[in-house]
Protein backbone atom coordinates (compact mmCIF):
# COMPACT_ATOMS: atom_id res chain seq x y z
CA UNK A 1 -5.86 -9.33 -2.10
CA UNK A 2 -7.35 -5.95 -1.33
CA UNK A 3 -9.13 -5.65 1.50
CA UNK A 4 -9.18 -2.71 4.64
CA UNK A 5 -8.27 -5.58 7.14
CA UNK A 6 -4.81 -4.77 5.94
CA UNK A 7 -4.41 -1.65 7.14
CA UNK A 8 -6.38 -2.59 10.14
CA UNK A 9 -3.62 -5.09 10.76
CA UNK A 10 -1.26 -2.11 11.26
CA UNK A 11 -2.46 -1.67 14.75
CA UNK A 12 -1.04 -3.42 17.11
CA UNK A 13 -4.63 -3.08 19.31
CA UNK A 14 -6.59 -4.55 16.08
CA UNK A 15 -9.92 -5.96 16.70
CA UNK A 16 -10.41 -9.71 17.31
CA UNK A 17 -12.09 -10.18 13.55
CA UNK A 18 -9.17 -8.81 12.33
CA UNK A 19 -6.51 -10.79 14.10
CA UNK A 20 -8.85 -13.99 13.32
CA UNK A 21 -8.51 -14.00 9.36
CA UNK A 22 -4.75 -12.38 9.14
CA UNK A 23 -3.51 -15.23 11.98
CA UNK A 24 -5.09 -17.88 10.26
CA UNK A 25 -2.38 -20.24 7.95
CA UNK A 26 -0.53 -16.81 6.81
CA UNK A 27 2.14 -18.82 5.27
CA UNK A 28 -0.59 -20.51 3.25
CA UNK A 29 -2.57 -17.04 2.99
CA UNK A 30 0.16 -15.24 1.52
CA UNK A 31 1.62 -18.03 -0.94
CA UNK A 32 -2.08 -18.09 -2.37
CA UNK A 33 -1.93 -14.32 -2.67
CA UNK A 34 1.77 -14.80 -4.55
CA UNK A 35 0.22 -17.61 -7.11
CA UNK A 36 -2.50 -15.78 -7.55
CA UNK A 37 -1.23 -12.74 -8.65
CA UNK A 38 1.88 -14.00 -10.16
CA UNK A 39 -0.51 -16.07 -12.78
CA UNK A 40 -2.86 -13.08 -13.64
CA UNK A 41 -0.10 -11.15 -13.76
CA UNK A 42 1.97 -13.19 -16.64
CA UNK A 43 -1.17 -13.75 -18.34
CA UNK A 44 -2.21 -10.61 -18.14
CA UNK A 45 0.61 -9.51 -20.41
CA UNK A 46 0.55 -12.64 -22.35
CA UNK A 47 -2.84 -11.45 -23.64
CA UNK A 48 -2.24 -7.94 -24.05
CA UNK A 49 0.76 -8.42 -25.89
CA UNK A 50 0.66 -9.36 -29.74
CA UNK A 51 0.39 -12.57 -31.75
CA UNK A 52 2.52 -14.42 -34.27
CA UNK A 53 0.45 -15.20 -37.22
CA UNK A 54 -1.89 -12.24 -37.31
CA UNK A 55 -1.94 -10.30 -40.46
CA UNK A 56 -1.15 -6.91 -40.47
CA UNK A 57 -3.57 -4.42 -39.48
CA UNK A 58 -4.20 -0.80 -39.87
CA UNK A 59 -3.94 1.68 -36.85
CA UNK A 60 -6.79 1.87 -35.59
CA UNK A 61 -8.46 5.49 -34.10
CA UNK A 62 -7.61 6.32 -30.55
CA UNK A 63 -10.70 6.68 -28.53
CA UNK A 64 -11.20 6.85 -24.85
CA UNK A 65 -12.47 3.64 -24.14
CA UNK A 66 -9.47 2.30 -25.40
CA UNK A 67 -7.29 4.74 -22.75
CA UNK A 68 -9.89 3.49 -20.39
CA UNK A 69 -9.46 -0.46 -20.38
CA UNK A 70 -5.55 0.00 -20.73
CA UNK A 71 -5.47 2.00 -17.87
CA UNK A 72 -7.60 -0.25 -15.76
CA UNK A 73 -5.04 -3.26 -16.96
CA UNK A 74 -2.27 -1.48 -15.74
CA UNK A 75 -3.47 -0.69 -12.57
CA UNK A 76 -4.45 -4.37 -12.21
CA UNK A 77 -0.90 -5.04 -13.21
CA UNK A 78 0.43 -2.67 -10.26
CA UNK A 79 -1.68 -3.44 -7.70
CA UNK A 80 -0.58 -7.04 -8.63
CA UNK A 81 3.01 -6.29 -8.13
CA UNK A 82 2.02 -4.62 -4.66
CA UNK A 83 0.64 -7.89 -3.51
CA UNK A 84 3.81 -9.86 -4.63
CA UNK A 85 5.62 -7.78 -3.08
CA UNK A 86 3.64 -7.63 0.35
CA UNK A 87 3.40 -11.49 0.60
CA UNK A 88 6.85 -12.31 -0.85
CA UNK A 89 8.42 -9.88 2.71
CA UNK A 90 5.43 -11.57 4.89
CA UNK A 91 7.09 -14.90 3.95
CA UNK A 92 10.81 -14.34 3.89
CA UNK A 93 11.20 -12.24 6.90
CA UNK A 94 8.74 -13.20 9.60
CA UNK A 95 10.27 -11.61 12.18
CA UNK A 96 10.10 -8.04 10.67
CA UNK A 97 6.63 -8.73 9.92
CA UNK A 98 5.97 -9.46 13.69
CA UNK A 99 7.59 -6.15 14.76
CA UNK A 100 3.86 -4.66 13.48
CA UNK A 101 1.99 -6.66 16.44
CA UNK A 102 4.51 -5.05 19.13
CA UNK A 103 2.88 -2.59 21.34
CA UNK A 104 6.10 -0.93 22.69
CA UNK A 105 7.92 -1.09 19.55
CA UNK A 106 10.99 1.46 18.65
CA UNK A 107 11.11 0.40 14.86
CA UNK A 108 8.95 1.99 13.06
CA UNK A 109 10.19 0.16 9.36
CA UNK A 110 7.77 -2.40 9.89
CA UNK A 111 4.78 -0.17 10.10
CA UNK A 112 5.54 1.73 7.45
CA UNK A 113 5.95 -0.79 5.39
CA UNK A 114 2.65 -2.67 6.45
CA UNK A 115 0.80 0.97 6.09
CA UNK A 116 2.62 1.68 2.85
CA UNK A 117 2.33 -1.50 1.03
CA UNK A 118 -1.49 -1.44 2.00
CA UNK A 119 -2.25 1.62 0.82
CA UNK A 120 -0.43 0.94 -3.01
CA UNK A 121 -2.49 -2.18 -3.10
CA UNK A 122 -6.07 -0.29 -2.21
CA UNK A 123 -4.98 2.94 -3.69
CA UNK A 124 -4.85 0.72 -7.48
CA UNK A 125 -7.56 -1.42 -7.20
CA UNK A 126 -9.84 1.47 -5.87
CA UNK A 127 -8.68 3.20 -9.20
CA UNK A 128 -9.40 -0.01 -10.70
CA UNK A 129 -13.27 0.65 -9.36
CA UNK A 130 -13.19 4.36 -10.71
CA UNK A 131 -12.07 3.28 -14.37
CA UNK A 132 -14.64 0.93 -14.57
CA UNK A 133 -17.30 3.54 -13.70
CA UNK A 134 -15.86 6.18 -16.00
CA UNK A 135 -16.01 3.45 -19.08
CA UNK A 136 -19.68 2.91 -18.11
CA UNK A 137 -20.08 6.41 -18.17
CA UNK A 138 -17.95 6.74 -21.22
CA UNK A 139 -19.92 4.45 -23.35
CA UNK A 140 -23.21 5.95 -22.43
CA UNK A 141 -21.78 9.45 -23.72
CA UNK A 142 -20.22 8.07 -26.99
CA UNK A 143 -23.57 6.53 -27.65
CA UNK A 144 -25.26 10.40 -27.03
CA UNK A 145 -22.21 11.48 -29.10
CA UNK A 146 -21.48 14.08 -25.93
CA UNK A 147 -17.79 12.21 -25.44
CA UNK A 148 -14.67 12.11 -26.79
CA UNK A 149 -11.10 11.68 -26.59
CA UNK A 150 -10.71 15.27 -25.04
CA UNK A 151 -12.58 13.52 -22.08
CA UNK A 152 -10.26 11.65 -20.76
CA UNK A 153 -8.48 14.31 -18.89
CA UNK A 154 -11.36 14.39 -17.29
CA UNK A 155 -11.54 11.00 -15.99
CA UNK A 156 -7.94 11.14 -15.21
CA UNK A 157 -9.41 14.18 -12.68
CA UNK A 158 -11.95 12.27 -11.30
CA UNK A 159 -10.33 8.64 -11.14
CA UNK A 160 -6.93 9.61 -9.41
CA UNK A 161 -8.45 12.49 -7.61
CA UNK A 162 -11.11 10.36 -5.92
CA UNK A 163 -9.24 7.55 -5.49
CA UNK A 164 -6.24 9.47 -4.09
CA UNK A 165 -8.72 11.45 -1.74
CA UNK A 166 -11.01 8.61 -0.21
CA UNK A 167 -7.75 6.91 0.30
CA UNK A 168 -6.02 9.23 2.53
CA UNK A 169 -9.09 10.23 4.04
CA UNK A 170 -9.89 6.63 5.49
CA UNK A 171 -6.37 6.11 6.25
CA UNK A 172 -5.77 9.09 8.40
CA UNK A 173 -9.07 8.60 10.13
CA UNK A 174 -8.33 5.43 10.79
CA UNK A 175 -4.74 5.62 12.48
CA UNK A 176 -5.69 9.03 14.20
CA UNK A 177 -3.95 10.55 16.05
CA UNK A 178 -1.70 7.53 15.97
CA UNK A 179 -1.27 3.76 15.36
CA UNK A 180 -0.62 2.71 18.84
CA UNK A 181 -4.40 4.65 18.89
CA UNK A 182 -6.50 3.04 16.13
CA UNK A 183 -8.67 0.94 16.00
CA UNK A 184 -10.45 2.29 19.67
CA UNK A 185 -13.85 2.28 18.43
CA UNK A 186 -15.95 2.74 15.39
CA UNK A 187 -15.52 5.83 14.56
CA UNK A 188 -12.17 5.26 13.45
CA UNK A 189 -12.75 2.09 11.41
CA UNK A 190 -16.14 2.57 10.14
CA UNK A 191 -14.94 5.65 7.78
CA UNK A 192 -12.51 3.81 6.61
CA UNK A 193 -14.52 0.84 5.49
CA UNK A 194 -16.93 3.50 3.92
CA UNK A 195 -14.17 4.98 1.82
CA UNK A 196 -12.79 1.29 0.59
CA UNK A 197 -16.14 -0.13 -0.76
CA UNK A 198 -17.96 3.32 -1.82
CA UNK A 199 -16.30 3.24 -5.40
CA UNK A 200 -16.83 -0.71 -5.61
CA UNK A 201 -20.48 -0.27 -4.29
CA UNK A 202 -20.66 2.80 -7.20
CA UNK A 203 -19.73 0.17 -10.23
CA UNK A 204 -22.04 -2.70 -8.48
CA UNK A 205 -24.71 -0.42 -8.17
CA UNK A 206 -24.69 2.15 -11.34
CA UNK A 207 -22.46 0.49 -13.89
CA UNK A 208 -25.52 -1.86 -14.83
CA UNK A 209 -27.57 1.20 -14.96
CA UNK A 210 -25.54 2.77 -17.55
CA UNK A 211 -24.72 -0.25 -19.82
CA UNK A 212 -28.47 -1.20 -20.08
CA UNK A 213 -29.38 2.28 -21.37
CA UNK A 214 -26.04 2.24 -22.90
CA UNK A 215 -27.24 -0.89 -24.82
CA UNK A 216 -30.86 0.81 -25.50
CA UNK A 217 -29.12 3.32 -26.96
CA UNK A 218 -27.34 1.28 -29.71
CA UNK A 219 -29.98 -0.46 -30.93
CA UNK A 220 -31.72 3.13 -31.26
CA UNK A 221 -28.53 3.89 -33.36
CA UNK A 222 -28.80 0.96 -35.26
CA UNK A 223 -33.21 0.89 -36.13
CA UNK A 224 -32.07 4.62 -36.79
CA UNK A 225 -29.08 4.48 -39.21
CA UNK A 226 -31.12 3.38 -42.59
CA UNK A 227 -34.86 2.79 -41.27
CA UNK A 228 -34.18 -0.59 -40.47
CA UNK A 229 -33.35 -3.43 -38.08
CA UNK A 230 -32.01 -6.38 -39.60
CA UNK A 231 -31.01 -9.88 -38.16
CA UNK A 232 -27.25 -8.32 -38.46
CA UNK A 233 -27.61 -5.68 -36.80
CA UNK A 234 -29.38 -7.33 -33.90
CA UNK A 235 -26.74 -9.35 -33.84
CA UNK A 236 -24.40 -6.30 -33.08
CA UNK A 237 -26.17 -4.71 -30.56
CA UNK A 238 -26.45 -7.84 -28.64
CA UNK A 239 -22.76 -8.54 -29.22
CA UNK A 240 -22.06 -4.95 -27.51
CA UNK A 241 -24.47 -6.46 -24.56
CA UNK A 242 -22.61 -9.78 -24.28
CA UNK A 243 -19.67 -7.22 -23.96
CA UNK A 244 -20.80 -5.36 -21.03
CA UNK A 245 -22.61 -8.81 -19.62
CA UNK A 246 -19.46 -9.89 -19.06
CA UNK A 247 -16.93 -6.85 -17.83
CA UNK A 248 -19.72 -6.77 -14.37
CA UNK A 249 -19.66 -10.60 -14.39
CA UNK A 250 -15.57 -10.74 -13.98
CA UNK A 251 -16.21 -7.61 -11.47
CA UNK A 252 -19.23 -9.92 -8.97
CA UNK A 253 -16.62 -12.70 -9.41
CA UNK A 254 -14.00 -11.29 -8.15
CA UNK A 255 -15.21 -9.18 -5.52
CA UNK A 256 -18.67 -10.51 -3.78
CA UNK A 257 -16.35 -12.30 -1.70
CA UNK A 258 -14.95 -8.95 -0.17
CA UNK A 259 -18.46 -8.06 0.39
CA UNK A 260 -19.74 -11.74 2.10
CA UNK A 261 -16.36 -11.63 4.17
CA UNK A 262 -16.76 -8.14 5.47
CA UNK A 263 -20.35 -8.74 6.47
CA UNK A 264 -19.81 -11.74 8.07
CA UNK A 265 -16.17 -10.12 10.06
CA UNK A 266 -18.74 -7.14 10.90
CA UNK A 267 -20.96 -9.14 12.54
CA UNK A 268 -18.68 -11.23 14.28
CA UNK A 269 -16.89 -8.24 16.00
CA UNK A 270 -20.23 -6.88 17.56
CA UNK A 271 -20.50 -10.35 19.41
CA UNK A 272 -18.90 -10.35 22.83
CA UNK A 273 -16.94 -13.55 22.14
CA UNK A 274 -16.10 -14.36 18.90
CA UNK A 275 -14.91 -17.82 19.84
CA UNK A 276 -18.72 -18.96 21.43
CA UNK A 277 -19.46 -22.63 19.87
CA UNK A 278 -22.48 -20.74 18.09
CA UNK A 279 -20.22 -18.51 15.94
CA UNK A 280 -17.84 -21.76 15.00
CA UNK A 281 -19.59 -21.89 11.41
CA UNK A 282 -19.23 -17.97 11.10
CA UNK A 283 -15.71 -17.83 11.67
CA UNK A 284 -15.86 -21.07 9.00
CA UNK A 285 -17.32 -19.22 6.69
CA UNK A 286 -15.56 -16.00 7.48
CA UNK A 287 -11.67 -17.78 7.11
CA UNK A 288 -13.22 -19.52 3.64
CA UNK A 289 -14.07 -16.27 1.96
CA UNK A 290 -11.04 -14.60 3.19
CA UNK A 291 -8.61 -17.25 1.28
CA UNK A 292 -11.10 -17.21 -1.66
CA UNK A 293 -10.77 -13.39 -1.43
CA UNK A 294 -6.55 -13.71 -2.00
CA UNK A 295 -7.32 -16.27 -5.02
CA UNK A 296 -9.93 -14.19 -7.12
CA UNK A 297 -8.84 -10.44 -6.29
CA UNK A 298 -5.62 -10.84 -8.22
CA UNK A 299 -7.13 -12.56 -10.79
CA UNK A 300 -9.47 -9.80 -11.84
CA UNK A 301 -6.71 -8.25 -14.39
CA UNK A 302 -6.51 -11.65 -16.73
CA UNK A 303 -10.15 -12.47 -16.31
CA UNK A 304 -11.15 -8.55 -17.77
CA UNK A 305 -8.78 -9.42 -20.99
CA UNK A 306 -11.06 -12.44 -21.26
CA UNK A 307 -14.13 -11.10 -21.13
CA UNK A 308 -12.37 -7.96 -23.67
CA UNK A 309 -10.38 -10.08 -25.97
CA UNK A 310 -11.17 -13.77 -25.35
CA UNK A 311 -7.79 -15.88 -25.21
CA UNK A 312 -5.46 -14.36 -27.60
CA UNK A 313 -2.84 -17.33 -27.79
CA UNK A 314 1.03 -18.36 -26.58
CA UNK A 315 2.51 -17.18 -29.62
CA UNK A 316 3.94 -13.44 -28.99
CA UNK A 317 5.14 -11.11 -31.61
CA UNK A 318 7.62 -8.56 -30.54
CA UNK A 319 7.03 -6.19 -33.29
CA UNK A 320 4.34 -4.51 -31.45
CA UNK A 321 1.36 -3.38 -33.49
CA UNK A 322 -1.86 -2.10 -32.24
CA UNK A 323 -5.05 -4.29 -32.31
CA UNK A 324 -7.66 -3.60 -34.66
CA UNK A 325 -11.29 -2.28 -33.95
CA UNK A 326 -13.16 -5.26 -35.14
CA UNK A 327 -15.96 -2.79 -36.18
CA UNK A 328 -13.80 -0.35 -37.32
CA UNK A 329 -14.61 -1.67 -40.89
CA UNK A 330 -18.01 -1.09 -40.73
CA UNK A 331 -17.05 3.20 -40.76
CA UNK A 332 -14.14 2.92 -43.22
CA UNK A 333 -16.43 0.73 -46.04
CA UNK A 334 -19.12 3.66 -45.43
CA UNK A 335 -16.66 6.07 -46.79
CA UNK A 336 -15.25 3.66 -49.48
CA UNK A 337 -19.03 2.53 -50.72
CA UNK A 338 -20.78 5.94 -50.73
CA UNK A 339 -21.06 6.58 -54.03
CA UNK A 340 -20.66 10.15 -55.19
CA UNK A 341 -23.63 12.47 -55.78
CA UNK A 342 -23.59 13.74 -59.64
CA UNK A 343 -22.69 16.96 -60.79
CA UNK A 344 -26.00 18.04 -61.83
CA UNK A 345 -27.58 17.88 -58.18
CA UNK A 346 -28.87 20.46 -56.82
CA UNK A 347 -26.94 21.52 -54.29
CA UNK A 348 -29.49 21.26 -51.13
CA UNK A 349 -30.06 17.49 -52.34
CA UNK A 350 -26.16 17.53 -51.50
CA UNK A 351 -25.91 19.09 -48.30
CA UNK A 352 -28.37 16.71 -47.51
CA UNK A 353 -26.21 13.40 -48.13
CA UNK A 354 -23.31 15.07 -46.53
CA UNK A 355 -25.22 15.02 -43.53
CA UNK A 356 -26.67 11.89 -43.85
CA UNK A 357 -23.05 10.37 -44.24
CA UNK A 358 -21.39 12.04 -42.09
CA UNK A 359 -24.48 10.46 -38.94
CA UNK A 360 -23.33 7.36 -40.74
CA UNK A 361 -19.98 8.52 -39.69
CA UNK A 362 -20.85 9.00 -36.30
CA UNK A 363 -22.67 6.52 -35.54
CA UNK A 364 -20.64 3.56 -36.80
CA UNK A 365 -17.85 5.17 -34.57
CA UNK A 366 -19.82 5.54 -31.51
CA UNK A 367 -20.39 1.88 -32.00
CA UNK A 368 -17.02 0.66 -32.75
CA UNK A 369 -15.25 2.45 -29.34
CA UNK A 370 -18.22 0.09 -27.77
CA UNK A 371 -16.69 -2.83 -29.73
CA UNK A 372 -13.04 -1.71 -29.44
CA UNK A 373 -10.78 -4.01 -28.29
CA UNK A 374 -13.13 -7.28 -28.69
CA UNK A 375 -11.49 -9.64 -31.18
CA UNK A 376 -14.30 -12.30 -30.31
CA UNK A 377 -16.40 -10.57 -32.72
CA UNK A 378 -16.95 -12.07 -36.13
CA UNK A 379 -15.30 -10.00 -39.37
CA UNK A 380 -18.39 -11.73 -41.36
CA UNK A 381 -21.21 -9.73 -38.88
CA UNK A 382 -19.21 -6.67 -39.64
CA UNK A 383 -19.03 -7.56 -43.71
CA UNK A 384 -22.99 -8.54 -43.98
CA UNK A 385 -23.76 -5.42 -42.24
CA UNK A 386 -25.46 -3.53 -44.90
CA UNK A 387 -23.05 -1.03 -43.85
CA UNK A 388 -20.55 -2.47 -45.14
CA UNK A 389 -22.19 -3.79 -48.08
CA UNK A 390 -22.39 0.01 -49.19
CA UNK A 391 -26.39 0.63 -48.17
């Protein structure tokens, strides 16, 4: 699971809320964290690989939202492997892990590892948090038509640099000027909360900002394209918002936890006594949370190629090809429908269709990079689309 308690375990003077949740059953702790992840991460890439039985399909168009929600699988993926990797050491060598609690400790492997393996699991899944807010970004530009493809280097800029920067930032605040020194007051942990849950506060916070206009948008798009809003094309738009619905529905699932646990460890280390009888269903509530924390945090990566794709099947196909745009259909049968202007137009009554064809163009692509990647969407809302009836 990612959470800053990790690092926080680093110190060997960590701060009793701390040494309550990572003491508590760790065996038990980390083999959830191992199942966990070990299951999202097989079906993970069980869904994202291809199925026997599928006809062939054409290639579809690259587009950034694509980049986008491949990216933020394989950094699920990763920071998956990080926690694997972290537990399967916790569990197999308990003695190096206990080196970390020494205060007068000459090895400094174990440290590094427990700083290191920390940082690669909140390093990916803050990344995780960036992606997210770039494709609610992103699909709020395609929709204005101010996006692209060329945008993603962009977003690479922002995502990694961010990520990369609030990481190191918290980290070296917190274990300044050293790890046998951390953890001595506020000031060293609070920044370092504040740099782990800014970017998941962002997508809680904006992210259903920018879909719902993202989602006004479309249907703008749609009452636009011919003068009309039919029951089909209703029918899209809300498909799109069933879409986004359930991208920040996986997110709350999988992290409100962090946020109920961290309040509830906050307020238990500004009590003098964490152990009073009064604070017994606190702590409760505060260990419950914590092991619900190392079940759903891993799980994140298979439950976004749910809410993307919908269960795709057991039956893999090694000859890889690319999924199809579901929607993509709806922009190709524009250009195989439109029926050519005669040769005795006039020439401004030309120009004219061009342009009206080519906003066609546009906008049936802005709305399949929304739709890309969602093979829960019917072919038959695509082919009754006037659309693709050749309106």
């Amino acid at each position: 699971m990612a959470s800053p308690r990790l690092e926080t375990y680093c110190c060997p003077n960590r701060d009793a809320a701390t040494q309550l949740v990572m003491n508590f059953q760790p065996e038990v702790f980390c083999g959830v964290c191992i199942g966990s992840a070990s299951i999202s991460l097989l079906l993970t890439i069980l869904q994202l690989l291809p199925k026997k039985g599928q006809s062939p399909r054409k290639m579809p168009k690259a587009s950034s939202s694509s980049t986008i929600l491949l990216l933020i699988s394989i950094c699920d993926i990763l920071g998956g492997l990080g926690m694997i990797f972290r537990s399967s050491v916790w569990l197999g060598f308990p003695s190096f892990v206990a080196n970390i609690s020494a205060v007068n400790r000459t090895d400094m492997w174990p440290s590094a590892f427990c700083v290191g393996s920390a940082m690669w699991i909140q390093l990916l899944y803050s990344a995780v948090f960036w992606w997210l807010f770039c494709y609610a970004v992103d699909s709020y530009l395609v929709v204005r038509r101010s996006a692209g493809l060329s945008t993603i280097v962009l977003y690479h800029m922002m995502t990694w640099g961010l990520a990369v920067m609030l990481c190191v930032e918290g980290i070296a605040l917190l274990y300044y000027p050293s790890l046998s020194s951390c953890e001595n007051g506020l000031e060293h942990a609070v920044p370092h909360y504040i740099t782990t849950y800014a970017p998941l506060l962002l997508v809680l916070v904006v992210n259903p900002i920018l879909f719902r206009r993202t989602v006004s948008a479309v249907a703008s798009l749609l009452k636009g394209r011919h003068g009309i809003y039919t029951e089909n094309e209703r029918r899209l738009g809300t498909e799109i918002q069933i879409r986004f619905f359930k991208i920040m529905l996986v997110f709350i699932i999988c992290w409100s936890s962090n946020i109920i646990n961290e309040s509830l460890l906050f307020y238990l280390e500004m009590q003098p006594d964490i152990n009073e009888m009064p604070l017994k269903n606190i702590r409760s509530a505060a260990l419950i949370t914590w092991i619900i924390m190392g079940v759903l945090n891993p799980m994140q990566g298979f439950l976004f190629t749910l809410a993307l794709y919908g269960w795709t099947g057991w039956r893999v196909d090694l000859k890889w090809r690319k999924r199809e745009i579901p929607w993509e259909s709806m922009s190709s049968s524009v250009g195989e429908n439109t029926y050519p202007s005669p040769v005795n137009y006039q020439s401004n009554i030309h120009d004219s269709k061009k342009i009206s064809t080519t906003d066609s163009h546009q906008t049936d692509e802005a709305i399949s990079m929304l739709s890309e990647g969602n093979t829960s969407g019917d072919d038959r809302l695509t082919r009754s689309s006037p659309v693709y009836q050749g309106w």
